[in-house]
N, C-alpha and C. Protein backbone atom coordinates (compact mmCIF):
# COMPACT_ATOMS: atom_id res chain seq x y z
N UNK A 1 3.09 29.64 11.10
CA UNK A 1 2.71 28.29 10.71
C UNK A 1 3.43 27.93 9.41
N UNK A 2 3.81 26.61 8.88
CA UNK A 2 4.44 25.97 8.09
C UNK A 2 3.53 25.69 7.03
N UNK A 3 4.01 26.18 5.84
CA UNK A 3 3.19 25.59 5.15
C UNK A 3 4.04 25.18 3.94
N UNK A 4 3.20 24.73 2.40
CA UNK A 4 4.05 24.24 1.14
C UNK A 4 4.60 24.79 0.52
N UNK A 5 4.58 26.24 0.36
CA UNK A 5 5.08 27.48 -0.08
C UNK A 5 6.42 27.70 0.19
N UNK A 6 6.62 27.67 1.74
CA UNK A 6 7.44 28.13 2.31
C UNK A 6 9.17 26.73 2.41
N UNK A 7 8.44 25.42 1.97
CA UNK A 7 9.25 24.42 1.67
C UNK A 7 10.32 24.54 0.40
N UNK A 8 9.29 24.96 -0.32
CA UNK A 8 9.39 25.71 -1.84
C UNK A 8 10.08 26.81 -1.82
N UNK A 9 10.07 27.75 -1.15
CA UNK A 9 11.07 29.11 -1.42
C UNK A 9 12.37 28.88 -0.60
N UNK A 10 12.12 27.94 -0.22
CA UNK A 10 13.49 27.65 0.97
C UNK A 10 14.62 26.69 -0.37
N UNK A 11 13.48 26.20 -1.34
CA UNK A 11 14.42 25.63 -2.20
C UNK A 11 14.53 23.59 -1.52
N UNK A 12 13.74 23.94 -0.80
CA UNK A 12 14.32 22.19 -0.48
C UNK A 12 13.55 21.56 -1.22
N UNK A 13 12.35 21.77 -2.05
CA UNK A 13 11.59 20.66 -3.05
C UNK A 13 11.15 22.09 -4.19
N UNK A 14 11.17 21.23 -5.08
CA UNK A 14 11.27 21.39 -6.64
C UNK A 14 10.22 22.32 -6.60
N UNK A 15 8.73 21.90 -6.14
CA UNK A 15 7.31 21.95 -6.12
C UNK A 15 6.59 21.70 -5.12
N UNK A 16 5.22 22.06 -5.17
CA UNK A 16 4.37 22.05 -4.11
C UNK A 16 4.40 20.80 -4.15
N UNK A 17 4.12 19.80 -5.00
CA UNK A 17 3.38 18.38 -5.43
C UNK A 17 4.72 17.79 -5.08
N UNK A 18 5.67 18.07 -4.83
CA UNK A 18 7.10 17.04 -4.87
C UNK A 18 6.82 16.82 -3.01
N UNK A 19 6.45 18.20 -2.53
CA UNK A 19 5.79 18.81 -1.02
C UNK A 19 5.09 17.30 -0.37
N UNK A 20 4.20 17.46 -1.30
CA UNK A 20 3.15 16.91 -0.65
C UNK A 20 3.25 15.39 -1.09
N UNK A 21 3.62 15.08 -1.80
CA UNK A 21 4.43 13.40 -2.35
C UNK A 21 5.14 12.68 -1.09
N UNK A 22 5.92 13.45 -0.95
CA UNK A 22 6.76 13.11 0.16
C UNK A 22 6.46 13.15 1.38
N UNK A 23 5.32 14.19 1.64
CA UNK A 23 4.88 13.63 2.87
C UNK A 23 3.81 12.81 3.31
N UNK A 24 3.18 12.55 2.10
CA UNK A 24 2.24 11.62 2.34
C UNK A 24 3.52 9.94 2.30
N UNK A 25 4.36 10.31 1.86
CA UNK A 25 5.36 8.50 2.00
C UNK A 25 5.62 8.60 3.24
N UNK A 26 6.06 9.73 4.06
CA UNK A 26 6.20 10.09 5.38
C UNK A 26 5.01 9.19 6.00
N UNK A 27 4.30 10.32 5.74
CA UNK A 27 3.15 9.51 6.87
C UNK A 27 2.54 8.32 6.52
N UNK A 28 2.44 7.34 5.23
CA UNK A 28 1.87 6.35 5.10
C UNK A 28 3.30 5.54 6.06
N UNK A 29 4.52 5.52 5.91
CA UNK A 29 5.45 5.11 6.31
C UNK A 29 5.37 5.08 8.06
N UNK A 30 5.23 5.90 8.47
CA UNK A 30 4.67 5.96 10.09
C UNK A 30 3.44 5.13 10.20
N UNK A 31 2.30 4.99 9.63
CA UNK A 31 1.00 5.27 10.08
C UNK A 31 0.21 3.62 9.73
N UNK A 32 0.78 2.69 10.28
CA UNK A 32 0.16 1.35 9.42
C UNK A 32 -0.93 1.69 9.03
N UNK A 33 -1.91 1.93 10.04
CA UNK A 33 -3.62 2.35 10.06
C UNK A 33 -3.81 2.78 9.43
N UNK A 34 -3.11 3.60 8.31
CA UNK A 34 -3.81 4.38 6.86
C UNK A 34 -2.85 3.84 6.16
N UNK A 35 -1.46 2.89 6.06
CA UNK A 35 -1.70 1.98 5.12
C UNK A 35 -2.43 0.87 4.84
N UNK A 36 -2.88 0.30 6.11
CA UNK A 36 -4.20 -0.99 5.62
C UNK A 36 -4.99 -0.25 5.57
N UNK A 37 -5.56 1.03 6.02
CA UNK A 37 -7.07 1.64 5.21
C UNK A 37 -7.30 1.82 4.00
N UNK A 38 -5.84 2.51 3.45
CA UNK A 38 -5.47 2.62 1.90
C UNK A 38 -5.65 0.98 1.18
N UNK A 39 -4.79 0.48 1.78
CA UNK A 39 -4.98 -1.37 0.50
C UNK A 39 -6.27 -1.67 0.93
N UNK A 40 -7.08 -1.56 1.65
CA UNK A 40 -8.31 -2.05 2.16
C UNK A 40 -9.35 -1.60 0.91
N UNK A 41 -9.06 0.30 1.12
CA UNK A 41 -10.20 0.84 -0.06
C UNK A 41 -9.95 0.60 -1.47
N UNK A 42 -8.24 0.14 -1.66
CA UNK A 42 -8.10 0.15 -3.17
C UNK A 42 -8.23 -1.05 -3.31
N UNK A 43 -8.11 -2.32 -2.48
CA UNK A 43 -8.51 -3.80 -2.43
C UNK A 43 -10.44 -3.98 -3.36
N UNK A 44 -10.91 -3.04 -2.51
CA UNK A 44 -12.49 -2.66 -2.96
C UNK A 44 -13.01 -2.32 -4.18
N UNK A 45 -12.33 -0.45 -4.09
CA UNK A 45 -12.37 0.19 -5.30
C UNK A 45 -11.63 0.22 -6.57
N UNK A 46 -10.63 -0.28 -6.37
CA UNK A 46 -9.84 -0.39 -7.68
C UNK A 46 -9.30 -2.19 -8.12
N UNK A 47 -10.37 -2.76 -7.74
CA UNK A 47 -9.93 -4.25 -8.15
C UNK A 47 -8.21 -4.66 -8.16
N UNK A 48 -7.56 -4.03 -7.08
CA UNK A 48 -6.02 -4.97 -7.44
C UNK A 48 -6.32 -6.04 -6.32
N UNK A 49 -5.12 -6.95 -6.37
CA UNK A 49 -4.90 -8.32 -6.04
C UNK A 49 -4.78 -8.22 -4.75
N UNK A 50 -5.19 -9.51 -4.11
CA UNK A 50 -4.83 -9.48 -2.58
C UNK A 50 -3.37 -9.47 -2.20
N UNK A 51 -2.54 -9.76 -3.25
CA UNK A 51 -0.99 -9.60 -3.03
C UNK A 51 -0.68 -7.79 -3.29
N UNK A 52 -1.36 -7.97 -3.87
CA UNK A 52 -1.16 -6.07 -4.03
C UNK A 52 -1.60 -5.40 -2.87
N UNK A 53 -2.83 -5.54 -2.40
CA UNK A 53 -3.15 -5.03 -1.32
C UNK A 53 -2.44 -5.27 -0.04
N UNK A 54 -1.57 -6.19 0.07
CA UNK A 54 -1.02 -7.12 1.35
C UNK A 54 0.83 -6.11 0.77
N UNK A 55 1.04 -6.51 0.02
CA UNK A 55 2.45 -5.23 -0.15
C UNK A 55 1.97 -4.27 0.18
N UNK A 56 0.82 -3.15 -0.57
CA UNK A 56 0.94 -1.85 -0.09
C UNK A 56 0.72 -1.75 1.45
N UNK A 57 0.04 -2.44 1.94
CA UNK A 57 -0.45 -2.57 3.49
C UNK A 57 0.94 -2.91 4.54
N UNK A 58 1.96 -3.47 3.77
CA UNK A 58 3.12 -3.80 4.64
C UNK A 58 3.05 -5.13 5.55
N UNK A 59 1.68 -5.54 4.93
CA UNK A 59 1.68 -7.09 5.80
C UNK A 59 2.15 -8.27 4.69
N UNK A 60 1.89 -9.64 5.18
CA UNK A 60 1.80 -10.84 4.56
C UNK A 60 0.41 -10.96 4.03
N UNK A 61 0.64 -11.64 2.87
CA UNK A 61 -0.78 -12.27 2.43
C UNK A 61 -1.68 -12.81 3.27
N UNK A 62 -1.28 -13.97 3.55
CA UNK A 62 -2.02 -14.09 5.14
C UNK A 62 -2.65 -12.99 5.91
N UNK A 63 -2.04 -12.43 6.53
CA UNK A 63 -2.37 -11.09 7.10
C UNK A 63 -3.41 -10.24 7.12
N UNK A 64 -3.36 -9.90 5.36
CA UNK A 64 -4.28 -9.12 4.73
C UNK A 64 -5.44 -9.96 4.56
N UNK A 65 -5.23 -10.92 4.23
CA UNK A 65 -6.48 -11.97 4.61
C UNK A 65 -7.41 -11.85 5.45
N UNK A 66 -6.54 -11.67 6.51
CA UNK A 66 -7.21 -12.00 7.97
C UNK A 66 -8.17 -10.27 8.13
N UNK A 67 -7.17 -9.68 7.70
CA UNK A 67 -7.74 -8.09 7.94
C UNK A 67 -8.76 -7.99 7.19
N UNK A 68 -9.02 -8.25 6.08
CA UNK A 68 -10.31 -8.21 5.24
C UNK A 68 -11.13 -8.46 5.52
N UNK A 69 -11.01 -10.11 6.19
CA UNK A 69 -12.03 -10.63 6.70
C UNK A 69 -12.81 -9.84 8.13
N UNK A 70 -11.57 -9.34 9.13
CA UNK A 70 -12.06 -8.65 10.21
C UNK A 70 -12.87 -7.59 9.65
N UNK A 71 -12.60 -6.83 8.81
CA UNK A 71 -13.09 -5.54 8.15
C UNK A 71 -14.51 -5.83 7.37
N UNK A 72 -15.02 -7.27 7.51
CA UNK A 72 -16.60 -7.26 6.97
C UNK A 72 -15.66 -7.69 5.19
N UNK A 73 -14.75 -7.44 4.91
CA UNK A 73 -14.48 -7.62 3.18
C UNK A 73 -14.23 -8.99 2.69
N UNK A 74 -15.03 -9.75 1.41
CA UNK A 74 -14.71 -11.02 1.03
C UNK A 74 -13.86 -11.14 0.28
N UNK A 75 -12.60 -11.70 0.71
CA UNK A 75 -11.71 -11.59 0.04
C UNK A 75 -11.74 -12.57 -1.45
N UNK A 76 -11.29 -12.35 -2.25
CA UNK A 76 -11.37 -12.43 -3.73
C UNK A 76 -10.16 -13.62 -4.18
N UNK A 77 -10.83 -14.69 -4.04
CA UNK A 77 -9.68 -15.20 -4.55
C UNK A 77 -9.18 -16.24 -5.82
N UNK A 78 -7.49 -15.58 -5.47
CA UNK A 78 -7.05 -16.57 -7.11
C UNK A 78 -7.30 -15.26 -7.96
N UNK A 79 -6.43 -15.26 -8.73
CA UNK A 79 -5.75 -13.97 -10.05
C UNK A 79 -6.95 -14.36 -11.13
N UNK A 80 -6.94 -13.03 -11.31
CA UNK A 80 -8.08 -13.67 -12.78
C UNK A 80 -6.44 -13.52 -13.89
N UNK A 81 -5.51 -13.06 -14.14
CA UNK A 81 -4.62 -12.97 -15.41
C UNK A 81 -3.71 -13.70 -14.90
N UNK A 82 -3.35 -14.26 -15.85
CA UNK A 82 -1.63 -14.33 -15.92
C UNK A 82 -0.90 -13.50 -15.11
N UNK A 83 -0.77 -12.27 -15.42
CA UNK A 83 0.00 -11.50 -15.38
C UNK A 83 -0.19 -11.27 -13.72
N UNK A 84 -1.50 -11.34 -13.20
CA UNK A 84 -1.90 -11.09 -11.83
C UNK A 84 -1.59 -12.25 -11.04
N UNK A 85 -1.22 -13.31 -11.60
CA UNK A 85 -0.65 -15.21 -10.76
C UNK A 85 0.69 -14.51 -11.01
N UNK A 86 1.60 -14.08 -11.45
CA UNK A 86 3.01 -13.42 -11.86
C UNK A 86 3.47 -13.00 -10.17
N UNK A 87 2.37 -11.44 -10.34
CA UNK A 87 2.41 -10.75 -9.34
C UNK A 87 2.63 -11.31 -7.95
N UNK A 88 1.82 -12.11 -7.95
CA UNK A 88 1.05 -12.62 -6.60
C UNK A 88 2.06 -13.94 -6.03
N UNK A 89 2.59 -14.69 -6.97
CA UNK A 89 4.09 -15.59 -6.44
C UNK A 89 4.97 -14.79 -6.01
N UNK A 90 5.27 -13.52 -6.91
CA UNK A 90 6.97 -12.98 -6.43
C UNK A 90 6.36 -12.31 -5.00
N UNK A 91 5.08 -11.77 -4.83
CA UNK A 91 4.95 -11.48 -3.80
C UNK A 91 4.89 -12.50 -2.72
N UNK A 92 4.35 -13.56 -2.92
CA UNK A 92 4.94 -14.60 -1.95
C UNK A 92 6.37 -14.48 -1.36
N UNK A 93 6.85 -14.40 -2.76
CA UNK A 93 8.35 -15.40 -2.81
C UNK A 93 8.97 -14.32 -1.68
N UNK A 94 8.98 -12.91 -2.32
CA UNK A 94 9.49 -12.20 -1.26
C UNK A 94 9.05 -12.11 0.54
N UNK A 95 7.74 -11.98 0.78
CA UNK A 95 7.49 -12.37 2.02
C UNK A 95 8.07 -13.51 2.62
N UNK A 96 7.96 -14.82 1.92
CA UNK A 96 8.87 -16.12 2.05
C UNK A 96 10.65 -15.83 2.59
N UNK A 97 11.19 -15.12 1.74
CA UNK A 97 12.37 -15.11 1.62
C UNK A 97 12.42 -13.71 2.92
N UNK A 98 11.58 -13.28 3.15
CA UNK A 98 11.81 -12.22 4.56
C UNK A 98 11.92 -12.47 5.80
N UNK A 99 11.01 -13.94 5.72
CA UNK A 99 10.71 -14.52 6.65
C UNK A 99 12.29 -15.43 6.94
N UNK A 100 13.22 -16.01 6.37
CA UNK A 100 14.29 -16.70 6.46
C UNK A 100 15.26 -16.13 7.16
């Protein structure tokens, strides 16, 4: 059996933690379903923005909208900072400009 050790003595990653970094981008990268589970719980537990949650999730704002709402969650809206209305345009802008 394969394990983190053996990634490590082979020399292909630095560290166990470089190991396991990378494969969790692996699998969030495959796995939509545990990237909207992930922006879903940190949407919840860690107060970021619905544009934040809608990038890490790989959807549109819209999108994540809609998913929140399916998921029982009230979505939160409008930036409380500055800095969080910042965020939340370029994240537009880029979805916008993906869409072209």
């Amino acid at each position: 059996m394969l394990n983190v050790q053996d990634l490590v003595a082979a020399h292909l990653y630095a560290s166990e933690e470089a190991v396991i970094q990378d494969a969790l981008r692996v699998l969030l990268r495959e796995r939509s379903d545990l990237r909207i589970g992930l922006a879903i719980y940190r949407y919840e537990h860690e107060d970021i923005s619905l544009a934040k949650a809608a990038a890490l999730a790989g959807v549109s704002w819209p999108q994540m909208r809609e998913i929140l709402i399916e998921r029982g969650v009230q979505p939160r809206l409008g930036p409380e900072t500055l800095e969080e209305a910042r965020i939340e345009v370029q994240v537009l802008r880029d979805d916008f400009e993906g869409q072209l």
